[in-house]
C-alpha atoms as a PDB file:
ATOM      1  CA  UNK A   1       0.000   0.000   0.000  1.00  0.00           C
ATOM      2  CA  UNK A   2       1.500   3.178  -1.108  1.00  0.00           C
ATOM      3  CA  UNK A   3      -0.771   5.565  -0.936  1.00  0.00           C
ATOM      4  CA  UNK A   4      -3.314   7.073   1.217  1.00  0.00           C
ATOM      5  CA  UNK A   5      -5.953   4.784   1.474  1.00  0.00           C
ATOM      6  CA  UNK A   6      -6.977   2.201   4.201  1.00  0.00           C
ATOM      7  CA  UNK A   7      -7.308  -1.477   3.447  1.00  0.00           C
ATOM      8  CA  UNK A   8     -11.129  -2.725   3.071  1.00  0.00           C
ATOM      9  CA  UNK A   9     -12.802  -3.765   5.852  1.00  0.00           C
ATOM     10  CA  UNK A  10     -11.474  -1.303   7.828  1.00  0.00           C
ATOM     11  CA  UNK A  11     -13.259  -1.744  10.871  1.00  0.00           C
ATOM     12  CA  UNK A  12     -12.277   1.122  13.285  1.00  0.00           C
ATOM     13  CA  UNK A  13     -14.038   1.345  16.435  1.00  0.00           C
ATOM     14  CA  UNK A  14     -17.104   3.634  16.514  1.00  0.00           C
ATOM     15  CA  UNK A  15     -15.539   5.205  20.006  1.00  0.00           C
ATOM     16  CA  UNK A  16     -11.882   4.916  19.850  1.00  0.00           C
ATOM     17  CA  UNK A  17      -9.856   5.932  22.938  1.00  0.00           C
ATOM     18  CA  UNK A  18      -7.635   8.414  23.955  1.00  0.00           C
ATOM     19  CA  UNK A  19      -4.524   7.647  22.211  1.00  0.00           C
ATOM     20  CA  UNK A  20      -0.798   9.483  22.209  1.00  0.00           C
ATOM     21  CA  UNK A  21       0.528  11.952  20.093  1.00  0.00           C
ATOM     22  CA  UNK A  22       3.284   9.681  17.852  1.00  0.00           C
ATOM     23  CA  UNK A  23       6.008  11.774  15.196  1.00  0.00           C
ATOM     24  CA  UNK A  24       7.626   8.860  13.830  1.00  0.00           C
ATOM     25  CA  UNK A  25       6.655   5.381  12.367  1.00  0.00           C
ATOM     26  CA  UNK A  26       8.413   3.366  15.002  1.00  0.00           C
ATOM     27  CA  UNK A  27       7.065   5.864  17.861  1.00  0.00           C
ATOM     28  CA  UNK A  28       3.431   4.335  17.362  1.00  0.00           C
ATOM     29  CA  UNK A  29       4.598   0.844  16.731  1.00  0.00           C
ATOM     30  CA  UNK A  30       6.322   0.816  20.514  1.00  0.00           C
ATOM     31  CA  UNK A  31       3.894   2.555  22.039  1.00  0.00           C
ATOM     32  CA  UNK A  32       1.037   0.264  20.972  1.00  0.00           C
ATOM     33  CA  UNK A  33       3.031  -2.638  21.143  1.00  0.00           C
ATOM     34  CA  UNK A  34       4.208  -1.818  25.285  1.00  0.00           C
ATOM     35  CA  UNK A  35       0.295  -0.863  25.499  1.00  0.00           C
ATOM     36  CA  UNK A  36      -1.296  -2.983  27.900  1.00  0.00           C
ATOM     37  CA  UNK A  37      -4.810  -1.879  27.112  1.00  0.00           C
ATOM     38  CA  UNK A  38      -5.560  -3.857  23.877  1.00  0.00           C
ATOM     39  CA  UNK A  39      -8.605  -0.711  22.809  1.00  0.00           C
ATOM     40  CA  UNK A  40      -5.949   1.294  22.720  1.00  0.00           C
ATOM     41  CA  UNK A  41      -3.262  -1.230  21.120  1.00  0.00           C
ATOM     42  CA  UNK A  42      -5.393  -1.860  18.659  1.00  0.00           C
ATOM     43  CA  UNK A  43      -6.944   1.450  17.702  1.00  0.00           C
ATOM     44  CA  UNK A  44      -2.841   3.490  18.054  1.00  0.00           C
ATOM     45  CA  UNK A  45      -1.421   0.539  15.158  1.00  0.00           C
ATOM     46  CA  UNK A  46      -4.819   1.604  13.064  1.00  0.00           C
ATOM     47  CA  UNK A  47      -3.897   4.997  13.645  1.00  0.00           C
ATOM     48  CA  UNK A  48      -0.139   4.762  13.090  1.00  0.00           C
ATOM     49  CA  UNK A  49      -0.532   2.667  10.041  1.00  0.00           C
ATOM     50  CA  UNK A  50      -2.814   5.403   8.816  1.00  0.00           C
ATOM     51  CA  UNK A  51      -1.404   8.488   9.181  1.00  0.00           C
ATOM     52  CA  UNK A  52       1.895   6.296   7.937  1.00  0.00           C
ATOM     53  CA  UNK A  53      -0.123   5.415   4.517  1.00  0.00           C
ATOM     54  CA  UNK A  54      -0.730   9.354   4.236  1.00  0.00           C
ATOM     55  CA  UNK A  55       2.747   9.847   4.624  1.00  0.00           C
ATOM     56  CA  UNK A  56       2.136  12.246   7.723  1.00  0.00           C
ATOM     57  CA  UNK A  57       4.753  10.256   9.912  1.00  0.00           C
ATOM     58  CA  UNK A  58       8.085   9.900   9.404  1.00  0.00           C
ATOM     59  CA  UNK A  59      10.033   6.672   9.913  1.00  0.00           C
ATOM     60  CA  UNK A  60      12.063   7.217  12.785  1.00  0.00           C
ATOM     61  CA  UNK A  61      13.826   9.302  15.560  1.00  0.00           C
ATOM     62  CA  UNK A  62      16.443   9.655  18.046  1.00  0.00           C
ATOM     63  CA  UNK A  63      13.686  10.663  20.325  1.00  0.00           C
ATOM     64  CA  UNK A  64      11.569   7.075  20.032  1.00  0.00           C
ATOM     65  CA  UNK A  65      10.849   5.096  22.894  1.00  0.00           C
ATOM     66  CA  UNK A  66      12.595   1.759  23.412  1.00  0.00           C
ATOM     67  CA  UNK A  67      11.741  -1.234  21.855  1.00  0.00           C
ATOM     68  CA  UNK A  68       9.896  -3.521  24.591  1.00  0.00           C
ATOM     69  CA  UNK A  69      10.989  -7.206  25.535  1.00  0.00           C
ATOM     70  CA  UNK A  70       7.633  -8.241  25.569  1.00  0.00           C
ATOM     71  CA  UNK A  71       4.102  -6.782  24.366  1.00  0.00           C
ATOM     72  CA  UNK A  72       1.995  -5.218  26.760  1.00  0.00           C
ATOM     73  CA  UNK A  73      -1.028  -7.482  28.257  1.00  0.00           C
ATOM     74  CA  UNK A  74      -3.699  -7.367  30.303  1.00  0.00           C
ATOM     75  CA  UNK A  75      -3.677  -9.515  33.873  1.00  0.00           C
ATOM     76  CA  UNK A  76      -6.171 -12.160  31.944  1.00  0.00           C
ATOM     77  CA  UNK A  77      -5.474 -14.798  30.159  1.00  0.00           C
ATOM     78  CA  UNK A  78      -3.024 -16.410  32.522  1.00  0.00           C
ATOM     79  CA  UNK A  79      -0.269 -17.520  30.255  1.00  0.00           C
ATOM     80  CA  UNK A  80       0.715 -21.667  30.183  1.00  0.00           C
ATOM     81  CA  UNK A  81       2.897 -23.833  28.248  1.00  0.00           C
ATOM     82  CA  UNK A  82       1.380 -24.994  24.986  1.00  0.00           C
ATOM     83  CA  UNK A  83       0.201 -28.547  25.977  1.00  0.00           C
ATOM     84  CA  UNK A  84      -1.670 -27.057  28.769  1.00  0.00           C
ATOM     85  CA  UNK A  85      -4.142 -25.567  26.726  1.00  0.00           C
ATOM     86  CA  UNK A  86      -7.225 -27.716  26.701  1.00  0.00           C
ATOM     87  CA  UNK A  87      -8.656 -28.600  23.328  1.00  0.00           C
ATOM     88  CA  UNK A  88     -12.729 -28.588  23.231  1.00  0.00           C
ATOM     89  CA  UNK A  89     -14.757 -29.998  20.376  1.00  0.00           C
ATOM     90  CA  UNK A  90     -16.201 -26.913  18.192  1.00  0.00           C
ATOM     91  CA  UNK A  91     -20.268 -28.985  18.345  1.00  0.00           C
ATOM     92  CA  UNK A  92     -20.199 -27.520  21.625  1.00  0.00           C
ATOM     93  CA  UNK A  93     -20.426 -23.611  22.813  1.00  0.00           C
ATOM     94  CA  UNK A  94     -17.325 -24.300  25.447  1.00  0.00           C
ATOM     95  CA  UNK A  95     -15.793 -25.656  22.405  1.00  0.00           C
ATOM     96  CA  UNK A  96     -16.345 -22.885  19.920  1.00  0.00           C
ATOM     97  CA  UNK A  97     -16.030 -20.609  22.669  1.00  0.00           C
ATOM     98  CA  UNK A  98     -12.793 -21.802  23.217  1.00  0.00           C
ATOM     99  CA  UNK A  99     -11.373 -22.140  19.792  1.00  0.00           C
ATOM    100  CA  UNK A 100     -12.300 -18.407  19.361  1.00  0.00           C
ATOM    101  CA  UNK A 101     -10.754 -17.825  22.093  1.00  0.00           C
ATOM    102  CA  UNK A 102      -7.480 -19.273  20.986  1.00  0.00           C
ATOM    103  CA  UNK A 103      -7.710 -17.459  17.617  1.00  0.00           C
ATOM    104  CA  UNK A 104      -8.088 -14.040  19.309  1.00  0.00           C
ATOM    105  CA  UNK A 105      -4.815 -14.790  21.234  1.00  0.00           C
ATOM    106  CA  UNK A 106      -3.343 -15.937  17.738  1.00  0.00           C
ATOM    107  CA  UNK A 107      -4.260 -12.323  16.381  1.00  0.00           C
ATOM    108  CA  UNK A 108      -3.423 -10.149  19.206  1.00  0.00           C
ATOM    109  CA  UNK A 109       0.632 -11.686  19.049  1.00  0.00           C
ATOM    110  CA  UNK A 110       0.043 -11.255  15.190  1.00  0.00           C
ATOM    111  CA  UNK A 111      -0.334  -7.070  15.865  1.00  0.00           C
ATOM    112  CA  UNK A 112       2.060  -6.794  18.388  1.00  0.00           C
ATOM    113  CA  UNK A 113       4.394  -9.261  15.759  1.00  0.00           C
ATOM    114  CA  UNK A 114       3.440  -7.171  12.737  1.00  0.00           C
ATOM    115  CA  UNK A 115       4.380  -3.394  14.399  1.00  0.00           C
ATOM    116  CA  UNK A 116       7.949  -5.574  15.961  1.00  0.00           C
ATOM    117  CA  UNK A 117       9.223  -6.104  12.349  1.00  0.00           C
ATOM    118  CA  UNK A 118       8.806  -2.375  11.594  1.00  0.00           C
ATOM    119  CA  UNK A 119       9.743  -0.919  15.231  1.00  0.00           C
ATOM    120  CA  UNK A 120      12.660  -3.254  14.817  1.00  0.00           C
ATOM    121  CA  UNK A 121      14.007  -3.160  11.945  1.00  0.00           C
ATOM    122  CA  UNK A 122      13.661   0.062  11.502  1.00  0.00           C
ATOM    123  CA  UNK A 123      16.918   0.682  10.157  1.00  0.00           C
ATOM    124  CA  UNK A 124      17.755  -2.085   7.859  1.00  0.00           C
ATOM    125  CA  UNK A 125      18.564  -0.879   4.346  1.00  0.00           C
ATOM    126  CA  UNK A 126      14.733  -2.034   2.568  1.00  0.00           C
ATOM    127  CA  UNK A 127      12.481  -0.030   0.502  1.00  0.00           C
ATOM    128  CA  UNK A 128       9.646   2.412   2.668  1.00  0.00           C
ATOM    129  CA  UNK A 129       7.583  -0.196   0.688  1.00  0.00           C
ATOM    130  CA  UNK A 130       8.764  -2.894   3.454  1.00  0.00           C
ATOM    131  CA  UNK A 131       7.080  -0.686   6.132  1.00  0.00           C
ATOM    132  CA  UNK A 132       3.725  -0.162   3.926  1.00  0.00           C
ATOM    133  CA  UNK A 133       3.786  -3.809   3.839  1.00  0.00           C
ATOM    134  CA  UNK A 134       3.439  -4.598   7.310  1.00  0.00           C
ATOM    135  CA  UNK A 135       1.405  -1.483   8.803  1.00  0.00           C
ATOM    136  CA  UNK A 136      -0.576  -2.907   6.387  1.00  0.00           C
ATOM    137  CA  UNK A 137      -0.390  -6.437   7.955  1.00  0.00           C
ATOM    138  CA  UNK A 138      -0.396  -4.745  11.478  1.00  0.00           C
ATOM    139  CA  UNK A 139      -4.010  -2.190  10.571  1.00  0.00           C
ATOM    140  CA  UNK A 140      -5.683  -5.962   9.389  1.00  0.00           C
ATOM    141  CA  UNK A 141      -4.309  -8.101  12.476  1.00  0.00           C
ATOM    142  CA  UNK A 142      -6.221  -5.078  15.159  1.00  0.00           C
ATOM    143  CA  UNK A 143      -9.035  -5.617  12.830  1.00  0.00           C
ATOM    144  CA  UNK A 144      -9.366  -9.498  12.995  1.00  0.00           C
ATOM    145  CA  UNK A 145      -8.936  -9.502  17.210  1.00  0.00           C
ATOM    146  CA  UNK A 146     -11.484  -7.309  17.346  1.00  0.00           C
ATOM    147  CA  UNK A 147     -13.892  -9.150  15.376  1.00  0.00           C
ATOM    148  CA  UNK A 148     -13.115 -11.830  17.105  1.00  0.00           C
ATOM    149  CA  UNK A 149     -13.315 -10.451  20.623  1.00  0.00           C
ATOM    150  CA  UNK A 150     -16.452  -8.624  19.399  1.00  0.00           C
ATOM    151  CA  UNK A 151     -17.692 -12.436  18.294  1.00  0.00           C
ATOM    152  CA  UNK A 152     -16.659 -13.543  21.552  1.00  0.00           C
ATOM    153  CA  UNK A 153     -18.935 -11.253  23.303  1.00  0.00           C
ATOM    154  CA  UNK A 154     -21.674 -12.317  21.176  1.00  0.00           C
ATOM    155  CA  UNK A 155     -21.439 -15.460  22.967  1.00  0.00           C
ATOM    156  CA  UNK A 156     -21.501 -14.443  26.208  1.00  0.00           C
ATOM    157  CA  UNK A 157     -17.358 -14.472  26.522  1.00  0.00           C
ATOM    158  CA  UNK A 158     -14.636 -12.510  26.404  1.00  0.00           C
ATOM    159  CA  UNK A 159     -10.622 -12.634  25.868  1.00  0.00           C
ATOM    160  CA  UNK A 160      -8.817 -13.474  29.126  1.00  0.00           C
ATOM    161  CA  UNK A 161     -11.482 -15.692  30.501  1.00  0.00           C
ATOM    162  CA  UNK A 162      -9.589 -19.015  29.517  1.00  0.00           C
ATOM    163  CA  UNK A 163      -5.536 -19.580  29.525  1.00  0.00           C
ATOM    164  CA  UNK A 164      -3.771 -19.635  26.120  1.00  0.00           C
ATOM    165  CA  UNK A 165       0.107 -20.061  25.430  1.00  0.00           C
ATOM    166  CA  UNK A 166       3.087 -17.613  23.994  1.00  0.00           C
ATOM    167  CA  UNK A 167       4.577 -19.933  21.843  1.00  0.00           C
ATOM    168  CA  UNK A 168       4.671 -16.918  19.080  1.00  0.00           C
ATOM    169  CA  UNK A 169       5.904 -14.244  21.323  1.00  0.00           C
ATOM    170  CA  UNK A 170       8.868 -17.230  22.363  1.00  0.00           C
ATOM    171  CA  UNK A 171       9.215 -17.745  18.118  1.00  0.00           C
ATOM    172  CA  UNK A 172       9.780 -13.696  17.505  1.00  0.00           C
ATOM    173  CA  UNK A 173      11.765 -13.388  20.345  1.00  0.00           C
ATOM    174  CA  UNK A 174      14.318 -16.193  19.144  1.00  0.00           C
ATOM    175  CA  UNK A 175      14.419 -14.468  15.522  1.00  0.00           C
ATOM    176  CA  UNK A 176      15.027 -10.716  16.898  1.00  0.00           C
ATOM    177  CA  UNK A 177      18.448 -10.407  15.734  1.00  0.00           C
ATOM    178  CA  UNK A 178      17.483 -11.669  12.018  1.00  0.00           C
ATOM    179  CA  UNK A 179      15.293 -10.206   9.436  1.00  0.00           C
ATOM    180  CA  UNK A 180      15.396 -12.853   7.333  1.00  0.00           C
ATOM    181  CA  UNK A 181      15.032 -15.452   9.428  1.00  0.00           C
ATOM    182  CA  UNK A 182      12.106 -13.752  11.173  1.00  0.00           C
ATOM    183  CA  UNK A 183      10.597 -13.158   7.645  1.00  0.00           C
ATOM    184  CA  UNK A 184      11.273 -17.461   7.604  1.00  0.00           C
ATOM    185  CA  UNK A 185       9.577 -18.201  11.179  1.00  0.00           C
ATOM    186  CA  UNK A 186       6.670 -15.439  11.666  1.00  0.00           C
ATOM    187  CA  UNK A 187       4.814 -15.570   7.684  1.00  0.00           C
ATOM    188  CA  UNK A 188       5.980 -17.821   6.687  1.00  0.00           C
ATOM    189  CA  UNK A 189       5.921 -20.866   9.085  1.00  0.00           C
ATOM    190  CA  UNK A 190       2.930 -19.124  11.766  1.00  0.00           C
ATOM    191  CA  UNK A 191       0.893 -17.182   9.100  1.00  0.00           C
ATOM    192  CA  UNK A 192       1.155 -20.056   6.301  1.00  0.00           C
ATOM    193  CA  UNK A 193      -0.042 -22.260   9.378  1.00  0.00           C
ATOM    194  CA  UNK A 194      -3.590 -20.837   9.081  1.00  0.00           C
ATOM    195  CA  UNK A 195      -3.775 -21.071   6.009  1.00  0.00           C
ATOM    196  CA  UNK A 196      -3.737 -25.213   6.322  1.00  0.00           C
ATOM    197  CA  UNK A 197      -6.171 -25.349   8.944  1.00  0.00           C
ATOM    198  CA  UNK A 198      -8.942 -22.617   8.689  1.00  0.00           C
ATOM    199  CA  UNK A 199     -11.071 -23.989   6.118  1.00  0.00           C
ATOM    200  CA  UNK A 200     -11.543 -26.863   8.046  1.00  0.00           C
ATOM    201  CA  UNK A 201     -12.470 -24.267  11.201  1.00  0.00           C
ATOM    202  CA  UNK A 202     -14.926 -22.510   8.720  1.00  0.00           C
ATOM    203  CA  UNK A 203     -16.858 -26.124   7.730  1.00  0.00           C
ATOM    204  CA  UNK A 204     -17.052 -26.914  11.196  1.00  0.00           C
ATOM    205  CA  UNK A 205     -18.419 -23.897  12.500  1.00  0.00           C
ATOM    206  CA  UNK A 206     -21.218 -23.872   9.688  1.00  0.00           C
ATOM    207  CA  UNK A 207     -21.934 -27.546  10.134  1.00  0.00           C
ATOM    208  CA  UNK A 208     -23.185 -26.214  13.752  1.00  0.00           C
ATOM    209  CA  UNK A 209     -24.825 -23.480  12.151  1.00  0.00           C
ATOM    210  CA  UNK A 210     -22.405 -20.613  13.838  1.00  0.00           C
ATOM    211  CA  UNK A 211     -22.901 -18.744   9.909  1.00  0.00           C
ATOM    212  CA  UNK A 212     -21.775 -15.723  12.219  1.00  0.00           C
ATOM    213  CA  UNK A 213     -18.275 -17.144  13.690  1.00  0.00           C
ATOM    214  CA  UNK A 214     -17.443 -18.783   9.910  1.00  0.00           C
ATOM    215  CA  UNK A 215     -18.024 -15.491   8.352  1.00  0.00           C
ATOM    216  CA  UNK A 216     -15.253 -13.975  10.949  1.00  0.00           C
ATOM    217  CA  UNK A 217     -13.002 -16.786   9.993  1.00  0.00           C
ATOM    218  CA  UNK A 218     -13.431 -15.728   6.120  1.00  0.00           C
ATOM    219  CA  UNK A 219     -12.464 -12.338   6.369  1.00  0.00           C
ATOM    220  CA  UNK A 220      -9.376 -13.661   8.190  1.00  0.00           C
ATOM    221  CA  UNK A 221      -8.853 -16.471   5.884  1.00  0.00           C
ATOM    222  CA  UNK A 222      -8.717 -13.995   2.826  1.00  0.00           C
ATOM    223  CA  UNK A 223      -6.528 -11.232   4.278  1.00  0.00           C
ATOM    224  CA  UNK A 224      -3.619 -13.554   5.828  1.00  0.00           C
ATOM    225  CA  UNK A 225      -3.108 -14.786   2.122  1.00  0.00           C
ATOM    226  CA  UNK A 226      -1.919 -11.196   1.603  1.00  0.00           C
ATOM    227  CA  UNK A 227       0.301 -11.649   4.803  1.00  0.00           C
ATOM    228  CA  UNK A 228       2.156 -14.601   3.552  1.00  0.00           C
ATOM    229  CA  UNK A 229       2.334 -13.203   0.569  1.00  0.00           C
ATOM    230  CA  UNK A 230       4.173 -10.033   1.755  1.00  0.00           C
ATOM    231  CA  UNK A 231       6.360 -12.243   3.953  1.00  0.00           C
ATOM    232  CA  UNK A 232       7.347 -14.003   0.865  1.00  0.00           C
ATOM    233  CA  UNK A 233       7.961 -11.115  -1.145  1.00  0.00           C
ATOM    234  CA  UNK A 234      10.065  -9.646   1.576  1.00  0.00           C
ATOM    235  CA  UNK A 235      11.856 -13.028   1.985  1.00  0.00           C
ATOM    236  CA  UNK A 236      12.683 -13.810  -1.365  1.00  0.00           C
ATOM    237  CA  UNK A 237      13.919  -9.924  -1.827  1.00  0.00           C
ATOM    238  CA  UNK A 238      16.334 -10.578   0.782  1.00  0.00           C
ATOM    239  CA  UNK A 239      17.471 -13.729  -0.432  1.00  0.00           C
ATOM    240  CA  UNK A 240      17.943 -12.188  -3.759  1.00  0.00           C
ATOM    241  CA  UNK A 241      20.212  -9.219  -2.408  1.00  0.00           C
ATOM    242  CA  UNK A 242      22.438 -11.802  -0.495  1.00  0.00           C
ATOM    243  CA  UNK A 243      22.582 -13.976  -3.999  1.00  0.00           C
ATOM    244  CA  UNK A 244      20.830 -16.874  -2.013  1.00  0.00           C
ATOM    245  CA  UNK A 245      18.486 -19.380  -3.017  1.00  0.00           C
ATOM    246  CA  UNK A 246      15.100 -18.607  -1.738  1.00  0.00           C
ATOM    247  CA  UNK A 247      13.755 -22.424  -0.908  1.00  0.00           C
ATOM    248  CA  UNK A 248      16.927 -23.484   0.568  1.00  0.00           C
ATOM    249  CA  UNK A 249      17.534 -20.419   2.706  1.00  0.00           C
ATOM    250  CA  UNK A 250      14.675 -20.956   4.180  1.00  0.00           C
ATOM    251  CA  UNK A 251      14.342 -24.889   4.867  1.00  0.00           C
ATOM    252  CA  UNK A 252      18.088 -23.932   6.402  1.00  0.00           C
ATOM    253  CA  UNK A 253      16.824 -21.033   8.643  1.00  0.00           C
ATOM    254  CA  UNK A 254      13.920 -23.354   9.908  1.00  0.00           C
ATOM    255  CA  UNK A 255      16.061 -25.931  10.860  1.00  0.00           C
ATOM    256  CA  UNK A 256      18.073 -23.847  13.009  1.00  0.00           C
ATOM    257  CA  UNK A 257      15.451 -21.238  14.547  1.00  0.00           C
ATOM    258  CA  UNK A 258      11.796 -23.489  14.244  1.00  0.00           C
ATOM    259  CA  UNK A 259      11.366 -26.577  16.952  1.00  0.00           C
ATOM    260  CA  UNK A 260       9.899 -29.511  15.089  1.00  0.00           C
ATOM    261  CA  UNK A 261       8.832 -30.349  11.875  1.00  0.00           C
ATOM    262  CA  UNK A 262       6.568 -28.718  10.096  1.00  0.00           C
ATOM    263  CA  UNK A 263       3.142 -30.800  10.212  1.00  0.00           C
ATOM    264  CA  UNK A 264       0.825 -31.605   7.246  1.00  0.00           C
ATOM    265  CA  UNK A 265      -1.583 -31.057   5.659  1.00  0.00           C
ATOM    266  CA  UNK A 266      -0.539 -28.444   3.746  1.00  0.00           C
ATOM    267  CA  UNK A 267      -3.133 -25.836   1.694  1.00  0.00           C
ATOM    268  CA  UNK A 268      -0.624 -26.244  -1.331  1.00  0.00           C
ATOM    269  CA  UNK A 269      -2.933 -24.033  -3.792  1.00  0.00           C
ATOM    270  CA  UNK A 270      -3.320 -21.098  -0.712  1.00  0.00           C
ATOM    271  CA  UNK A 271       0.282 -20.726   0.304  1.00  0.00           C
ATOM    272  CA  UNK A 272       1.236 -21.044  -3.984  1.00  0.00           C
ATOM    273  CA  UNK A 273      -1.130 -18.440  -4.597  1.00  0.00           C
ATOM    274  CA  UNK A 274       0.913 -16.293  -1.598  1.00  0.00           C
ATOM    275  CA  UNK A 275       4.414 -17.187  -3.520  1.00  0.00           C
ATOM    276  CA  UNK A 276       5.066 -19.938  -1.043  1.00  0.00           C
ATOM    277  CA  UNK A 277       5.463 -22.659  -2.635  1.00  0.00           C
ATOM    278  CA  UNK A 278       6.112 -26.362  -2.044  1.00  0.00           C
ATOM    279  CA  UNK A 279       9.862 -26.577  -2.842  1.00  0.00           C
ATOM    280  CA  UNK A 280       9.946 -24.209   0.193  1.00  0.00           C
ATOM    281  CA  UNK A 281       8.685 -26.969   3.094  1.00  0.00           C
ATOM    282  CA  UNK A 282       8.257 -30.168   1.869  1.00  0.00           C
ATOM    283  CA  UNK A 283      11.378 -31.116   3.056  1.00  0.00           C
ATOM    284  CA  UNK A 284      10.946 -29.887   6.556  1.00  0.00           C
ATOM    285  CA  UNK A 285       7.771 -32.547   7.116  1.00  0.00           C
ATOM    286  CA  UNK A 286       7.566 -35.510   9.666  1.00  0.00           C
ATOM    287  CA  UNK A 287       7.970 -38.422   8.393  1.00  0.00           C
ATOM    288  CA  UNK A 288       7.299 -40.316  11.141  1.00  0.00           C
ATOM    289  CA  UNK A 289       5.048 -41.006  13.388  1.00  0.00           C
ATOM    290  CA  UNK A 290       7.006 -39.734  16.585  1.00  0.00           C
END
């Protein structure tokens, strides 16, 4: 996105809160990412990413805040280790409850991941294109917890009322030295990852008539194409500037900063369509049982 015009769906709250005054690019990406209130995390990476597309920000400072360890959060949810997180069958209420539940988490760490890999790498020798990119990424990620919080609340929930993990907080974290290989880990590995397995989410929520939660799940579906797709545009950009080969670099970046294999099944035709294609993590998969 390069000029000034917001991406569809923009979804901005009808009351927004009080927000700070930001001058830079990387200002409004700390401050929203150390925000603990997620209104005003939310609504300040909207707001940053827009003023940003209207080129009324510029992209950094001597004067910026430092760059948090970790994102601002509320007390609730209690954070656990990954296998603690209780799995609940989605022909329930707990169950689709729950599921949404997870997914909200999954899009919170996906703003406060999006505004890291501008705040961050704000200095790295790329194109202002790189930064339209992910403000981009970072205005649609807000926009998807919030309908899925707002969801949530439909059902008589809310985020924080069940534990969820920070396995992708703990994957950014180990890739915060690295462009590339966070461009390898976060898109490319996390994003691609729902692309495999939300389709399946939609069928099951309209096979117990939740129309409402699958309709959520599309908008999602349809915009993290466009995030992989700018992670592997970014990626491969990289790669070519360092005369590397694309597929390789990236089954070799996996192995070294990605636990596990990566686990079928894959969405082949999604994650081609996003420039990701199978050459890239075939050769990463399981083969066993174990």
């Amino acid at each position: 996105m390069t000029n000034a015009s917001l991406p569809p769906h923009a979804a901005i709250p009808d009351h927004p809160p009080e927000l700070p005054r930001v001058e830079t690019l990387r200002a409004g990406c700390v401050l929203a990412i150390s925000s603990t209130d997620l209104d005003v995390k939310t609504a300040l990476a909207q707001q940053t990413a827009t003023r940003w597309f209207e080129r009324r920000l510029s992209l950094r400072s001597p004067l910026d805040p430092p760059l948090p360890d970790r994102p601002g959060r509320p007390a609730k949810p209690e954070l656990v280790p990954p296998k603690a997180v209780e799995k609940r069958s989605l022909h329930t209420l707990k169950g689709r409850i729950a599921t949404l539940h997870a997914i909200a988490h999954i899009e919170l760490n996906a703003v406060d991941l999006a505004l890291d890999i501008v705040a961050r790498y704000a200095t790295e020798p790329v194109p202002h294109s790189f930064f339209d990119g992910w403000m981009q990424v970072a205005f649609e990620e807000a926009k998807h917890f919030r309908m899925v919080r707002d969801r949530l609340r439909d059902l008589g929930a809310d985020y924080g009322d069940m534990p969820a993990h920070d396995g992708l907080w703990q994957a950014a974290h180990s890739t915060r030295n690295d462009l590339t290989a966070r461009l390898a880990v976060v898109p490319l590995i996390l994003e691609a990852r729902g692309l495999d397995v939300t389709p399946s989410l939609q069928e099951k929520m309209r096979e117990t008539g939740d129309m409402e939660s699958a309709a959520v799940l599309d908008v999602i579906y349809n915009d993290e194409k466009g995030h992989v797709a700018i992670g592997a545009k970014w990626f491969r950009f990289l790669c070519a500037r360092e005369r590397k080969d694309p597929a390789a670099t990236f089954r070799d970046l996996v192995r070294t900063n990605f636990r596990g294999p990566l686990k079928p099944p894959f969405n082949d035709l999604a994650r081609a369509e996003a420039g990701l294609t199978p050459s890239f993590y075939r050769a990463l998969t399981s083969t066993s049982s174990g």
